[in-house]
C-alpha atoms as a PDB file:
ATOM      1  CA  UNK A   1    -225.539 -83.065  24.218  1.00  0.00           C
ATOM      2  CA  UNK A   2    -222.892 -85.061  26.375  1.00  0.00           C
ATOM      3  CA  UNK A   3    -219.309 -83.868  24.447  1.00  0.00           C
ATOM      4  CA  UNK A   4    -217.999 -87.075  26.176  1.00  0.00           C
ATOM      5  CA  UNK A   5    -219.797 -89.435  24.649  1.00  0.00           C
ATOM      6  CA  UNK A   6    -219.410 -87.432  21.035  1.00  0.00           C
ATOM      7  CA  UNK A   7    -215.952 -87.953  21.446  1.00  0.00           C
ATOM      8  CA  UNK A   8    -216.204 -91.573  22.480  1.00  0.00           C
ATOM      9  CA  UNK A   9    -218.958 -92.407  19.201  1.00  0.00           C
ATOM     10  CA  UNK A  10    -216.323 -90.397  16.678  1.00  0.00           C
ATOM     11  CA  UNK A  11    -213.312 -93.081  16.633  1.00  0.00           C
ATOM     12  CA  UNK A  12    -215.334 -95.971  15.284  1.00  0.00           C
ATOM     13  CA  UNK A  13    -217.075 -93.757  12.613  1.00  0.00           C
ATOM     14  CA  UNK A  14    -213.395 -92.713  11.100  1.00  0.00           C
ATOM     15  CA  UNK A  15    -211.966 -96.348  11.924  1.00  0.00           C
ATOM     16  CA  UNK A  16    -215.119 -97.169   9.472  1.00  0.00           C
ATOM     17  CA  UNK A  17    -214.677 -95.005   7.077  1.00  0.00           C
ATOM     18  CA  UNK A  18    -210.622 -96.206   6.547  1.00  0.00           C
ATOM     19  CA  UNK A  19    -212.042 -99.174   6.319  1.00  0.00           C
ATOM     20  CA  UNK A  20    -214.372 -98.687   3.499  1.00  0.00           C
ATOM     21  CA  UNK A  21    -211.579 -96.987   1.533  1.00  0.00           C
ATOM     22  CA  UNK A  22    -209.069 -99.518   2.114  1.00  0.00           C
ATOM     23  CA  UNK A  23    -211.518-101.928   0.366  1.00  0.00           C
ATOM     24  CA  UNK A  24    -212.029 -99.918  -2.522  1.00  0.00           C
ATOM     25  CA  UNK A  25    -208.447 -99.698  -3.144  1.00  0.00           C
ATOM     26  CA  UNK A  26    -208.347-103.293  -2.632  1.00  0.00           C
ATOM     27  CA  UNK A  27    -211.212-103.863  -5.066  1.00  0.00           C
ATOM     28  CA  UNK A  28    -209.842-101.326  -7.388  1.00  0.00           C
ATOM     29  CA  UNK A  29    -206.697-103.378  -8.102  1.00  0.00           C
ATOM     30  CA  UNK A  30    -208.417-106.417  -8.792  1.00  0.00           C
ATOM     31  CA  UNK A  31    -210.480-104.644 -10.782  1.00  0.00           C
ATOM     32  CA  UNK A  32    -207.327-103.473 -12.786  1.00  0.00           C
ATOM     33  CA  UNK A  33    -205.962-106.805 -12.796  1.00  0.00           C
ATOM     34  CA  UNK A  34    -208.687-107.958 -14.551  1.00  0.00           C
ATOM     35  CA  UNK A  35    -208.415-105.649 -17.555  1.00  0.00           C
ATOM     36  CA  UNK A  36    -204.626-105.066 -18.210  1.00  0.00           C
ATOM     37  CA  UNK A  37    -202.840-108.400 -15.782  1.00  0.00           C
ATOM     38  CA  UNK A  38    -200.823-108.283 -12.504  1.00  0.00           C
ATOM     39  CA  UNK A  39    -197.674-107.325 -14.735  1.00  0.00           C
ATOM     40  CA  UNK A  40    -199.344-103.977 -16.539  1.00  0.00           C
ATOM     41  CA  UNK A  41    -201.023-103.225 -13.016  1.00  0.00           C
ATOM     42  CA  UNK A  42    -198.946-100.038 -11.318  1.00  0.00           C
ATOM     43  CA  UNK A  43    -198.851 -98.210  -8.635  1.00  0.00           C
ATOM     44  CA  UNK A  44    -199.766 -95.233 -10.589  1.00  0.00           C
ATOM     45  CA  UNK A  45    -202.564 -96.872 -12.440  1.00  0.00           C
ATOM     46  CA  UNK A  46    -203.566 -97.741  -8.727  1.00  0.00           C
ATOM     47  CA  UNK A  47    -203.431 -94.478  -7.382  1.00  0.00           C
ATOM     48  CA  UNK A  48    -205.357 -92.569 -10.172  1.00  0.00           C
ATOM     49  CA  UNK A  49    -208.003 -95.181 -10.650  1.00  0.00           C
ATOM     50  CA  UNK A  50    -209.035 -95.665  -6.893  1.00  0.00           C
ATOM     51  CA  UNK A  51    -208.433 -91.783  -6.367  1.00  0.00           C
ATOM     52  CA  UNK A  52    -206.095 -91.970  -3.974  1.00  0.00           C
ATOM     53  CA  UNK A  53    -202.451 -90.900  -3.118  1.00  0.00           C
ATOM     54  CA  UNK A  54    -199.819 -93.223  -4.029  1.00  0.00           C
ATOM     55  CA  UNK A  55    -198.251 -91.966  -0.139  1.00  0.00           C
ATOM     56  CA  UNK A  56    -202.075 -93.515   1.151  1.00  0.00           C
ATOM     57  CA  UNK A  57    -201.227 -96.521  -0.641  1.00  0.00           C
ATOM     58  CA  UNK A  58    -197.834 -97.176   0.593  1.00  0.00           C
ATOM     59  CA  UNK A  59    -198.611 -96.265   4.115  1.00  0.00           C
ATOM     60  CA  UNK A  60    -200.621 -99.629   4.318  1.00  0.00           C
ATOM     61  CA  UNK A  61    -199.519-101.798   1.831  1.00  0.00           C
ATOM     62  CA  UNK A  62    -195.205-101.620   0.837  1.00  0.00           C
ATOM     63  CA  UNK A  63    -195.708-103.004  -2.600  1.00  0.00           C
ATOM     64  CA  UNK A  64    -198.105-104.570  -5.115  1.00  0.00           C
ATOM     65  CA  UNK A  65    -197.321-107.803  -4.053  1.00  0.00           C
ATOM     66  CA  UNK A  66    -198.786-107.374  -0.909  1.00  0.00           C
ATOM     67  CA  UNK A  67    -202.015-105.164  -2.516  1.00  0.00           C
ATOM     68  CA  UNK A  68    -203.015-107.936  -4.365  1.00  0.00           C
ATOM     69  CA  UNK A  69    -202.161-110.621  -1.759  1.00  0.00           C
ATOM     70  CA  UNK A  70    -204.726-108.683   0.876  1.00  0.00           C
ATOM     71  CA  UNK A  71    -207.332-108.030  -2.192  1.00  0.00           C
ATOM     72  CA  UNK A  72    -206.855-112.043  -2.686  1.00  0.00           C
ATOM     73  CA  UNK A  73    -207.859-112.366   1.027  1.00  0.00           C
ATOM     74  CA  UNK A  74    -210.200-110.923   1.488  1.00  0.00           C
ATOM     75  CA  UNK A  75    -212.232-111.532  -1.884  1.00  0.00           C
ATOM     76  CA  UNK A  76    -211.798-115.176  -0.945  1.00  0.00           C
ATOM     77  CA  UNK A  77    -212.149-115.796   2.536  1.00  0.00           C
ATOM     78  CA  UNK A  78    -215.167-114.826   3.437  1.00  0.00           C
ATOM     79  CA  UNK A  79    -216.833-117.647   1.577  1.00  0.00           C
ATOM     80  CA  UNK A  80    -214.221-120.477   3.525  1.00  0.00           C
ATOM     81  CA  UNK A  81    -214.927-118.598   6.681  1.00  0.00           C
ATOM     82  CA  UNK A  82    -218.142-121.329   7.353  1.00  0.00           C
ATOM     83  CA  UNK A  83    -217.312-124.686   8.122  1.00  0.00           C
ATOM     84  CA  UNK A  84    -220.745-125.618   8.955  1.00  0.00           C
ATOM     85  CA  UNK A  85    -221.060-128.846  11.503  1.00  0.00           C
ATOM     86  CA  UNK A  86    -223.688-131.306   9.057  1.00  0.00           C
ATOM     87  CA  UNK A  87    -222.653-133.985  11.951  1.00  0.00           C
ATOM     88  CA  UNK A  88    -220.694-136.074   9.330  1.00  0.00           C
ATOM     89  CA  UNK A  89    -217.292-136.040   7.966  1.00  0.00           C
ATOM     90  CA  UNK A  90    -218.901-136.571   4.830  1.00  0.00           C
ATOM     91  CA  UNK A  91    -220.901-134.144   5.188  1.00  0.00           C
ATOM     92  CA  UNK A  92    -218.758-131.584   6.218  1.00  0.00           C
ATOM     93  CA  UNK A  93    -216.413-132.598   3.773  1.00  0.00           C
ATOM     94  CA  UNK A  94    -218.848-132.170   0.634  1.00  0.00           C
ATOM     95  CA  UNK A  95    -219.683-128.064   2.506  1.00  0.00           C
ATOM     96  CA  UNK A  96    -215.882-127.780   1.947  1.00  0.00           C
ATOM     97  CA  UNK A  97    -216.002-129.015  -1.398  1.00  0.00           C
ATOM     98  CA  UNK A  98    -219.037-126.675  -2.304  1.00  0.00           C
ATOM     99  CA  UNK A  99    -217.741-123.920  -0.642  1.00  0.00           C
ATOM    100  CA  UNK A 100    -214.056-123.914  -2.869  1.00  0.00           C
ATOM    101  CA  UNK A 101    -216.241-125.116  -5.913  1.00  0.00           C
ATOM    102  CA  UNK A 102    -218.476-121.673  -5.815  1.00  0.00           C
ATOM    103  CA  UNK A 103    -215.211-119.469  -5.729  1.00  0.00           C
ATOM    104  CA  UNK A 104    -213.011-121.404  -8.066  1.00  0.00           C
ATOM    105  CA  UNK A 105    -216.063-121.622 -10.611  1.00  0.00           C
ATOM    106  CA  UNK A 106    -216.949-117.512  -9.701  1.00  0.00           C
ATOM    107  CA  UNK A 107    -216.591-114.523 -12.004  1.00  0.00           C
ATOM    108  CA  UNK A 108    -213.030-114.368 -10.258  1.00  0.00           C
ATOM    109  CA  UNK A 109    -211.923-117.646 -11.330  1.00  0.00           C
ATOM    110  CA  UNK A 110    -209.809-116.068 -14.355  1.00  0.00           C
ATOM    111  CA  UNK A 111    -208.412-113.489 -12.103  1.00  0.00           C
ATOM    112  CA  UNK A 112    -207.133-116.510  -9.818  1.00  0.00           C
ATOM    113  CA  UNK A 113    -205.779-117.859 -12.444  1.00  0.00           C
ATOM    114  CA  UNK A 114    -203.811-115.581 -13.963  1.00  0.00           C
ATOM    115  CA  UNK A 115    -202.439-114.555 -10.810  1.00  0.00           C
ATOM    116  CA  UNK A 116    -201.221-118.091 -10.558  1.00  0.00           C
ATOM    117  CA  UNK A 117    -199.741-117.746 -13.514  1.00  0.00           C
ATOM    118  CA  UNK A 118    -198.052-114.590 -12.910  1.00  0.00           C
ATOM    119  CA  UNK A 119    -196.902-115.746  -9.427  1.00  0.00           C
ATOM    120  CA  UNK A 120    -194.541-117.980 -11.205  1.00  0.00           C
ATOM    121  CA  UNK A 121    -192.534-115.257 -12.382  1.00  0.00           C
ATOM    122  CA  UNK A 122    -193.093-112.900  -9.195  1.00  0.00           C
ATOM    123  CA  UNK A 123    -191.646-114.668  -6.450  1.00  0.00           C
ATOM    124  CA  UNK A 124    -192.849-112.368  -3.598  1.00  0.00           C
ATOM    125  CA  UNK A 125    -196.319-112.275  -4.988  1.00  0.00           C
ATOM    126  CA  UNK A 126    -195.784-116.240  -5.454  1.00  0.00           C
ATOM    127  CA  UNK A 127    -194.519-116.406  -1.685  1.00  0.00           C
ATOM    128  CA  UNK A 128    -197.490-114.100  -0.337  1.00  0.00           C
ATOM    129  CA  UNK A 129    -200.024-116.551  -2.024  1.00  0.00           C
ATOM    130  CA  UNK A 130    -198.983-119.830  -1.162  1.00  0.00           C
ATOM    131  CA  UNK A 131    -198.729-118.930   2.678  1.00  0.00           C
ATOM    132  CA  UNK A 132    -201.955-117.212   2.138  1.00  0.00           C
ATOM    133  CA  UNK A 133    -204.023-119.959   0.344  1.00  0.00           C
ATOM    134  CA  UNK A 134    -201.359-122.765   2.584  1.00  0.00           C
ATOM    135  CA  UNK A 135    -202.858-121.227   5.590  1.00  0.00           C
ATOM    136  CA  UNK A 136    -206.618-120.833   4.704  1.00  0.00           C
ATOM    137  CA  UNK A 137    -206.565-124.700   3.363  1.00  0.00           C
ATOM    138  CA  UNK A 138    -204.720-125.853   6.533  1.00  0.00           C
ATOM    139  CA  UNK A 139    -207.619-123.903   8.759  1.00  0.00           C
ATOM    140  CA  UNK A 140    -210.442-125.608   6.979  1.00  0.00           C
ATOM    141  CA  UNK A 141    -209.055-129.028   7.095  1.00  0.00           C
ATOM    142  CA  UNK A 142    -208.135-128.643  11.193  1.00  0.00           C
ATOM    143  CA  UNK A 143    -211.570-127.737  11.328  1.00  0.00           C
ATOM    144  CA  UNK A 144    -213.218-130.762   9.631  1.00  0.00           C
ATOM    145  CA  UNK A 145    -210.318-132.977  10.613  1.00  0.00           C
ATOM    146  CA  UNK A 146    -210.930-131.936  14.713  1.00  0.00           C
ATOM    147  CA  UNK A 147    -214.446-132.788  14.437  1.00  0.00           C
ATOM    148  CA  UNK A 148    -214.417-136.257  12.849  1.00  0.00           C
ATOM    149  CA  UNK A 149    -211.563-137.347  15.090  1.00  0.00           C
ATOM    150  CA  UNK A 150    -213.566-136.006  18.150  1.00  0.00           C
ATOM    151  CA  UNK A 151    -216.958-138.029  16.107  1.00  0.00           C
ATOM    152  CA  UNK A 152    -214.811-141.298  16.170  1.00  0.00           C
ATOM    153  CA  UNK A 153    -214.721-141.133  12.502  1.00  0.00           C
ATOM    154  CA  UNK A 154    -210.797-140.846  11.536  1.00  0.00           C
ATOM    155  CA  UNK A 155    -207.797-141.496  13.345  1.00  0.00           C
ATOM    156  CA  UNK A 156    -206.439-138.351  15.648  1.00  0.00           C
ATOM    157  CA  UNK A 157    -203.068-138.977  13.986  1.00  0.00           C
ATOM    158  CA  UNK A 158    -204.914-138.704  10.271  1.00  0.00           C
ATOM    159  CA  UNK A 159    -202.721-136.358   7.517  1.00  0.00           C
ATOM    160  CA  UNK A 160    -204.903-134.564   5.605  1.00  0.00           C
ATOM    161  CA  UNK A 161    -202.143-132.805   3.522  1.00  0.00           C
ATOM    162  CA  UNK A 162    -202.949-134.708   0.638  1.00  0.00           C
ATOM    163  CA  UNK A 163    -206.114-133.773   0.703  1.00  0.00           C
ATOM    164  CA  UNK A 164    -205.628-130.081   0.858  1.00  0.00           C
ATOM    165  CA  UNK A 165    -203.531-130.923  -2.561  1.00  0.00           C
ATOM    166  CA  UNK A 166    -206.078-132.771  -4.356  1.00  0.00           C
ATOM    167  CA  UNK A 167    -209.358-131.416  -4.150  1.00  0.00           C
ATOM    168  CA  UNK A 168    -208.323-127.997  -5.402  1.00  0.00           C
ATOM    169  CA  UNK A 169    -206.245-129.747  -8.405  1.00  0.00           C
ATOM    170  CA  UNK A 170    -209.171-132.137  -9.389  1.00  0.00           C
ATOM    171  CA  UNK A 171    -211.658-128.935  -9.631  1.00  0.00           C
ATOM    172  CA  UNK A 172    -209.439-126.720 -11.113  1.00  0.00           C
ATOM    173  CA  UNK A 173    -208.200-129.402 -13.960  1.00  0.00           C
ATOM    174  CA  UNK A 174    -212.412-129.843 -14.422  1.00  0.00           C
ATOM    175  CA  UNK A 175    -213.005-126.176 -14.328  1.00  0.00           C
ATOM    176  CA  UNK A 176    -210.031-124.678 -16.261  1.00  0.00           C
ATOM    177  CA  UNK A 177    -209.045-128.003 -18.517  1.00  0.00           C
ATOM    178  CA  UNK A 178    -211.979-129.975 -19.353  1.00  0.00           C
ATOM    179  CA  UNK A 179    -214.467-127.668 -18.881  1.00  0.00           C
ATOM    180  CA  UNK A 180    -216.889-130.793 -17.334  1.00  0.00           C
ATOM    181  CA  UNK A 181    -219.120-130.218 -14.748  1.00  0.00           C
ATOM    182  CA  UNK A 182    -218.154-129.711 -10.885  1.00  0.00           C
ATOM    183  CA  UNK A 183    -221.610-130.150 -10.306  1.00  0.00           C
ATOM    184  CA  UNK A 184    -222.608-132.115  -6.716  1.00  0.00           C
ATOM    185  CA  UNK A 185    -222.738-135.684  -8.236  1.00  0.00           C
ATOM    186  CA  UNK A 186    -218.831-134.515  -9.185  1.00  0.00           C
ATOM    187  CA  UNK A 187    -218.383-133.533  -5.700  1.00  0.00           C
ATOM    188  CA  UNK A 188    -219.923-136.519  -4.250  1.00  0.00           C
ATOM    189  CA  UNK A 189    -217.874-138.728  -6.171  1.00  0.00           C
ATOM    190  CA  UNK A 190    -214.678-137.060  -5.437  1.00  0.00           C
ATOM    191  CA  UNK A 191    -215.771-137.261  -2.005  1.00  0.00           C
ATOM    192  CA  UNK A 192    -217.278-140.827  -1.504  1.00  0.00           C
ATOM    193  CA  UNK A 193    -214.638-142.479  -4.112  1.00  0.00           C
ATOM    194  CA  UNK A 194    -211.407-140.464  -3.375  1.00  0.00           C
ATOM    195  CA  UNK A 195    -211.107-138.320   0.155  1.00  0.00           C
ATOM    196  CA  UNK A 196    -213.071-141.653   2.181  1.00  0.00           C
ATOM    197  CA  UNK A 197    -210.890-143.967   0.764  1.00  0.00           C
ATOM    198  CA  UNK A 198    -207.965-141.958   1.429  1.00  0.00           C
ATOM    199  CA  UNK A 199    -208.706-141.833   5.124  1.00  0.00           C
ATOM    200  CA  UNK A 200    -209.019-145.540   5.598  1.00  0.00           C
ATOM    201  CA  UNK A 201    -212.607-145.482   4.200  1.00  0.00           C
ATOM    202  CA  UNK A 202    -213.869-145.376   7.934  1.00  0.00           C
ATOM    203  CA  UNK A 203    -217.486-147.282   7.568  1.00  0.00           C
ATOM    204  CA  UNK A 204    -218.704-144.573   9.761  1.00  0.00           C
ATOM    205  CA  UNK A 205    -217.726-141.605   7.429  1.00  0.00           C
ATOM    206  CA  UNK A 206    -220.197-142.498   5.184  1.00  0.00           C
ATOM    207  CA  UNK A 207    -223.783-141.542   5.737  1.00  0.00           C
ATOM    208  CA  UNK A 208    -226.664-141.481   3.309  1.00  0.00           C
ATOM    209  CA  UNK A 209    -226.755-139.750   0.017  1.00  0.00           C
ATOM    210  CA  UNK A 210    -225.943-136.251  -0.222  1.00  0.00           C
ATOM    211  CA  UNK A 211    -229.520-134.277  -0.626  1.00  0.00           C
END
Protein backbone atom coordinates (compact mmCIF):
# COMPACT_ATOMS: atom_id res chain seq x y z
CA UNK A 1 0.00 0.00 0.00
CA UNK A 2 1.16 3.65 -0.98
CA UNK A 3 1.86 5.27 2.88
CA UNK A 4 1.48 8.59 0.92
CA UNK A 5 -1.70 8.42 -0.06
CA UNK A 6 -2.78 6.79 3.60
CA UNK A 7 -1.60 9.81 4.97
CA UNK A 8 -3.27 12.08 2.45
CA UNK A 9 -7.03 9.90 2.88
CA UNK A 10 -6.55 10.18 7.00
CA UNK A 11 -7.21 14.13 7.46
CA UNK A 12 -10.69 14.15 5.99
CA UNK A 13 -11.74 10.96 7.92
CA UNK A 14 -10.81 12.81 11.47
CA UNK A 15 -12.04 16.32 10.02
CA UNK A 16 -15.37 13.99 9.65
CA UNK A 17 -15.48 12.53 12.56
CA UNK A 18 -15.17 16.26 14.60
CA UNK A 19 -17.71 16.99 12.63
CA UNK A 20 -20.17 14.40 13.56
CA UNK A 21 -19.44 15.09 17.25
CA UNK A 22 -19.76 18.69 17.06
CA UNK A 23 -23.36 18.01 15.85
CA UNK A 24 -24.25 15.83 18.52
CA UNK A 25 -23.26 18.30 21.01
CA UNK A 26 -25.15 20.72 19.07
CA UNK A 27 -28.21 18.45 18.96
CA UNK A 28 -27.70 17.47 22.49
CA UNK A 29 -28.38 21.01 23.78
CA UNK A 30 -31.39 21.48 21.94
CA UNK A 31 -32.37 18.44 23.02
CA UNK A 32 -31.88 19.72 26.69
CA UNK A 33 -33.51 22.84 25.92
CA UNK A 34 -36.42 21.17 25.14
CA UNK A 35 -36.92 19.38 28.45
CA UNK A 36 -35.65 21.76 31.25
CA UNK A 37 -35.47 25.65 29.00
CA UNK A 38 -32.42 27.71 27.86
CA UNK A 39 -32.23 29.09 31.58
CA UNK A 40 -31.94 25.40 33.46
CA UNK A 41 -29.64 24.31 30.41
CA UNK A 42 -25.71 24.20 31.80
CA UNK A 43 -22.68 23.63 30.80
CA UNK A 44 -22.46 20.71 33.02
CA UNK A 45 -25.76 19.27 32.05
CA UNK A 46 -24.12 19.74 28.50
CA UNK A 47 -21.08 18.05 29.11
CA UNK A 48 -22.47 14.88 30.89
CA UNK A 49 -25.39 14.42 28.59
CA UNK A 50 -23.49 14.64 25.16
CA UNK A 51 -20.45 12.76 26.89
CA UNK A 52 -18.10 15.09 26.40
CA UNK A 53 -15.53 17.35 28.28
CA UNK A 54 -16.70 20.63 29.30
CA UNK A 55 -12.67 21.75 27.99
CA UNK A 56 -14.13 20.06 24.29
CA UNK A 57 -16.96 22.25 24.65
CA UNK A 58 -15.32 25.46 25.34
CA UNK A 59 -12.60 24.95 22.85
CA UNK A 60 -15.31 25.57 20.08
CA UNK A 61 -18.00 27.30 21.44
CA UNK A 62 -17.04 30.27 24.58
CA UNK A 63 -20.46 30.12 26.09
CA UNK A 64 -24.03 28.82 25.84
CA UNK A 65 -25.07 31.63 24.05
CA UNK A 66 -23.16 30.83 21.23
CA UNK A 67 -24.01 26.71 21.60
CA UNK A 68 -27.39 27.34 21.09
CA UNK A 69 -27.00 30.15 18.51
CA UNK A 70 -24.88 27.48 16.13
CA UNK A 71 -27.50 24.53 17.16
CA UNK A 72 -30.21 27.31 15.95
CA UNK A 73 -28.22 27.44 12.64
CA UNK A 74 -27.82 24.84 11.69
CA UNK A 75 -31.25 23.06 12.68
CA UNK A 76 -32.76 25.84 10.59
CA UNK A 77 -30.89 26.61 7.67
CA UNK A 78 -30.72 23.88 5.83
CA UNK A 79 -34.38 24.04 4.94
CA UNK A 80 -33.91 28.15 3.72
CA UNK A 81 -30.80 27.02 1.97
CA UNK A 82 -33.22 26.41 -1.51
CA UNK A 83 -34.52 29.29 -3.12
CA UNK A 84 -35.76 27.42 -6.01
CA UNK A 85 -36.17 29.67 -9.44
CA UNK A 86 -40.34 28.76 -10.27
CA UNK A 87 -39.69 31.76 -12.96
CA UNK A 88 -42.11 34.07 -11.00
CA UNK A 89 -41.82 36.37 -8.16
CA UNK A 90 -44.88 34.90 -7.08
CA UNK A 91 -43.81 31.94 -7.32
CA UNK A 92 -40.72 32.15 -5.71
CA UNK A 93 -42.20 34.11 -3.17
CA UNK A 94 -44.95 31.42 -2.10
CA UNK A 95 -41.36 28.56 -2.00
CA UNK A 96 -40.22 31.16 0.60
CA UNK A 97 -43.34 31.22 2.32
CA UNK A 98 -43.56 27.29 2.36
CA UNK A 99 -40.21 26.86 3.15
CA UNK A 100 -40.42 29.24 6.74
CA UNK A 101 -44.05 27.77 7.14
CA UNK A 102 -42.59 23.94 7.41
CA UNK A 103 -39.98 25.05 10.14
CA UNK A 104 -42.03 27.50 12.10
CA UNK A 105 -45.00 24.85 12.13
CA UNK A 106 -42.08 21.78 12.87
CA UNK A 107 -41.64 19.75 16.05
CA UNK A 108 -39.08 22.68 16.84
CA UNK A 109 -41.50 25.37 16.70
CA UNK A 110 -41.83 25.43 20.70
CA UNK A 111 -38.15 25.29 21.06
CA UNK A 112 -38.04 28.57 18.78
CA UNK A 113 -40.22 29.96 20.75
CA UNK A 114 -39.11 29.74 23.93
CA UNK A 115 -35.81 30.72 22.93
CA UNK A 116 -37.45 33.91 21.81
CA UNK A 117 -38.73 34.27 24.85
CA UNK A 118 -35.72 33.68 26.79
CA UNK A 119 -33.65 35.92 24.44
CA UNK A 120 -35.45 38.78 25.97
CA UNK A 121 -33.82 38.38 29.13
CA UNK A 122 -30.33 37.07 27.66
CA UNK A 123 -29.05 39.78 25.71
CA UNK A 124 -26.06 37.96 24.10
CA UNK A 125 -28.19 35.02 23.22
CA UNK A 126 -30.84 37.81 22.03
CA UNK A 127 -27.90 39.57 20.00
CA UNK A 128 -26.57 36.13 18.48
CA UNK A 129 -30.19 35.43 17.16
CA UNK A 130 -31.30 38.43 15.64
CA UNK A 131 -28.00 38.77 13.48
CA UNK A 132 -28.43 35.15 12.88
CA UNK A 133 -32.14 34.97 11.76
CA UNK A 134 -31.44 39.15 10.37
CA UNK A 135 -28.93 37.61 8.14
CA UNK A 136 -30.62 34.35 6.88
CA UNK A 137 -33.98 36.56 6.09
CA UNK A 138 -31.88 39.27 4.35
CA UNK A 139 -30.14 36.26 2.09
CA UNK A 140 -33.45 34.86 1.02
CA UNK A 141 -35.04 38.07 0.14
CA UNK A 142 -31.66 39.29 -2.06
CA UNK A 143 -32.21 36.14 -3.62
CA UNK A 144 -35.88 36.47 -4.71
CA UNK A 145 -35.58 40.23 -4.82
CA UNK A 146 -32.32 39.88 -7.56
CA UNK A 147 -34.30 37.69 -9.68
CA UNK A 148 -37.58 39.59 -10.12
CA UNK A 149 -35.72 42.85 -10.64
CA UNK A 150 -33.48 41.06 -13.27
CA UNK A 151 -37.37 39.37 -14.61
CA UNK A 152 -38.64 43.06 -14.97
CA UNK A 153 -41.02 42.34 -12.26
CA UNK A 154 -40.11 44.96 -9.31
CA UNK A 155 -38.21 47.98 -9.24
CA UNK A 156 -34.15 47.47 -8.68
CA UNK A 157 -34.49 50.11 -5.96
CA UNK A 158 -37.53 47.85 -4.23
CA UNK A 159 -37.15 47.53 -0.03
CA UNK A 160 -38.10 44.40 0.94
CA UNK A 161 -37.44 45.01 4.71
CA UNK A 162 -40.91 45.06 5.43
CA UNK A 163 -41.40 42.09 4.08
CA UNK A 164 -38.78 40.17 5.92
CA UNK A 165 -40.91 41.66 9.09
CA UNK A 166 -44.22 40.55 8.12
CA UNK A 167 -44.39 37.25 6.79
CA UNK A 168 -42.71 35.67 9.79
CA UNK A 169 -45.15 37.78 12.25
CA UNK A 170 -48.38 36.88 10.25
CA UNK A 171 -47.40 32.94 10.52
CA UNK A 172 -46.22 32.97 13.78
CA UNK A 173 -49.44 35.06 15.24
CA UNK A 174 -51.53 32.05 13.06
CA UNK A 175 -49.35 29.33 14.34
CA UNK A 176 -48.67 30.29 18.01
CA UNK A 177 -51.98 32.70 18.62
CA UNK A 178 -54.85 31.55 16.70
CA UNK A 179 -53.94 28.31 16.06
CA UNK A 180 -55.72 28.72 12.23
CA UNK A 181 -54.38 27.14 9.45
CA UNK A 182 -51.06 28.27 7.50
CA UNK A 183 -52.17 26.04 5.00
CA UNK A 184 -51.30 27.17 1.04
CA UNK A 185 -54.66 29.02 0.41
CA UNK A 186 -53.18 31.08 3.74
CA UNK A 187 -50.00 31.45 1.99
CA UNK A 188 -51.45 32.42 -1.23
CA UNK A 189 -53.44 35.00 0.23
CA UNK A 190 -50.74 36.51 2.22
CA UNK A 191 -48.90 36.44 -0.88
CA UNK A 192 -51.35 37.62 -3.68
CA UNK A 193 -53.25 40.18 -1.15
CA UNK A 194 -50.32 41.50 1.01
CA UNK A 195 -46.43 41.04 -0.33
CA UNK A 196 -47.85 42.01 -4.34
CA UNK A 197 -49.52 44.85 -3.21
CA UNK A 198 -46.75 45.93 -1.16
CA UNK A 199 -44.39 45.98 -4.11
CA UNK A 200 -46.53 48.15 -6.30
CA UNK A 201 -48.73 45.13 -7.25
CA UNK A 202 -46.55 44.80 -10.52
CA UNK A 203 -49.29 43.18 -13.10
CA UNK A 204 -46.50 40.97 -14.08
CA UNK A 205 -45.87 39.42 -10.56
CA UNK A 206 -48.86 37.69 -10.73
CA UNK A 207 -49.15 34.48 -12.65
CA UNK A 208 -51.80 31.81 -12.49
CA UNK A 209 -53.00 30.05 -9.44
CA UNK A 210 -50.65 28.43 -7.23
CA UNK A 211 -50.95 24.41 -8.01
Amino acid sequence: MNNDAVAVSEPPATSSRGDCREQAILDTALDLIGEVGYERMSMDALAARARASKATIYRRWPGKAQVVAEAIRRRACPAMAETPDTGTLRGDLLAALRAQRDILAGQDCPLFTGLMMASRDDEELGSLLRAQMGADKQRVAAVLFDRAAARGEVDPAAEPALIQELVPALLFMRLMITGEPTDDVYLVHIVDDVLLPLLAGCPSCRGPAAG
